[in-house]
C-alpha atoms as a PDB file:
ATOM      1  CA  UNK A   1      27.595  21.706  28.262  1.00  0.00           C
ATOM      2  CA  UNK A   2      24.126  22.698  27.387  1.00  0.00           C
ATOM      3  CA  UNK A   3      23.183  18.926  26.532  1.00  0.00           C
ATOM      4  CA  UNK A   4      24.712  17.727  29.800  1.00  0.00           C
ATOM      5  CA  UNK A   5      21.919  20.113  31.292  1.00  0.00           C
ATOM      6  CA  UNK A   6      19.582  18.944  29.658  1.00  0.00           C
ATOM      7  CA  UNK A   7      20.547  14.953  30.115  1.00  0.00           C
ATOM      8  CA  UNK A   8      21.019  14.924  33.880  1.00  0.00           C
ATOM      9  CA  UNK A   9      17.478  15.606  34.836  1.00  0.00           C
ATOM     10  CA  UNK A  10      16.663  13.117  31.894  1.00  0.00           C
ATOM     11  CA  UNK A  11      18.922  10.116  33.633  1.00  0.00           C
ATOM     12  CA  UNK A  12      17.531  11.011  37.244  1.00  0.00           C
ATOM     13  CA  UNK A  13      13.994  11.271  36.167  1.00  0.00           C
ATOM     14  CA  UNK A  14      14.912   7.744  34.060  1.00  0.00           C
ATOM     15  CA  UNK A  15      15.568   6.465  37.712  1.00  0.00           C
ATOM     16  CA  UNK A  16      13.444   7.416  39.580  1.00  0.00           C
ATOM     17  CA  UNK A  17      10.942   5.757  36.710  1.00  0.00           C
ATOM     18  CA  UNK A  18      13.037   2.462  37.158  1.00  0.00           C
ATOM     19  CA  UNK A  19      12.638   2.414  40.874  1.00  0.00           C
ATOM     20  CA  UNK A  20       9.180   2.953  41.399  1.00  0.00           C
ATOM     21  CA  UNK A  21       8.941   0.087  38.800  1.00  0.00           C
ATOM     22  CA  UNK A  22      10.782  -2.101  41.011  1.00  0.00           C
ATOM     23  CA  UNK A  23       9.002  -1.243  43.547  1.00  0.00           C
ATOM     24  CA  UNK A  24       5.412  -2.018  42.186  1.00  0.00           C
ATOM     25  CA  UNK A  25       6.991  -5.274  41.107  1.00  0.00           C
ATOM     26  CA  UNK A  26       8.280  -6.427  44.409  1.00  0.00           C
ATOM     27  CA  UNK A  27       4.731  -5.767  45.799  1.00  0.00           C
ATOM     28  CA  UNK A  28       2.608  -7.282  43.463  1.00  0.00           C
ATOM     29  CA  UNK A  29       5.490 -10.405  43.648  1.00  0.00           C
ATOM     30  CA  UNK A  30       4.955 -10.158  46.986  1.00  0.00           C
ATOM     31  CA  UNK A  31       1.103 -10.109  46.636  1.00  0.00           C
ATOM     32  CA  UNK A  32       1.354 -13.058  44.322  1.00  0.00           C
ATOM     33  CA  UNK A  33       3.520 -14.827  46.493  1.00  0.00           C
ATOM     34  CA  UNK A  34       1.500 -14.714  49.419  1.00  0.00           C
ATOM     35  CA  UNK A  35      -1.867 -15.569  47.370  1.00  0.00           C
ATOM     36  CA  UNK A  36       0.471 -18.438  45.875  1.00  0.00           C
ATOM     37  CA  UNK A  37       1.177 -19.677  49.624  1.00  0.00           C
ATOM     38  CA  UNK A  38      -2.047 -19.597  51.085  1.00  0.00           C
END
């Protein structure tokens, strides 16, 4: 039980990590994308 305590904040933080990734990707795709067009 002690190592689920200590994993949970691990796989949320591991998230959180992964979305704001995403997110920076989708805008600089969207960045590119736009520089691409025009």
């Amino acid at each position: 039980s002690h190592s689920v305590r200590i994993y949970q904040p691990l796989e949320v933080a591991s998230e959180v990590v992964v979305h704001r990734i995403t997110q920076v990707g989708r805008i600089r795709a969207g960045y590119y994308t736009v520089i691409l067009i025009v």
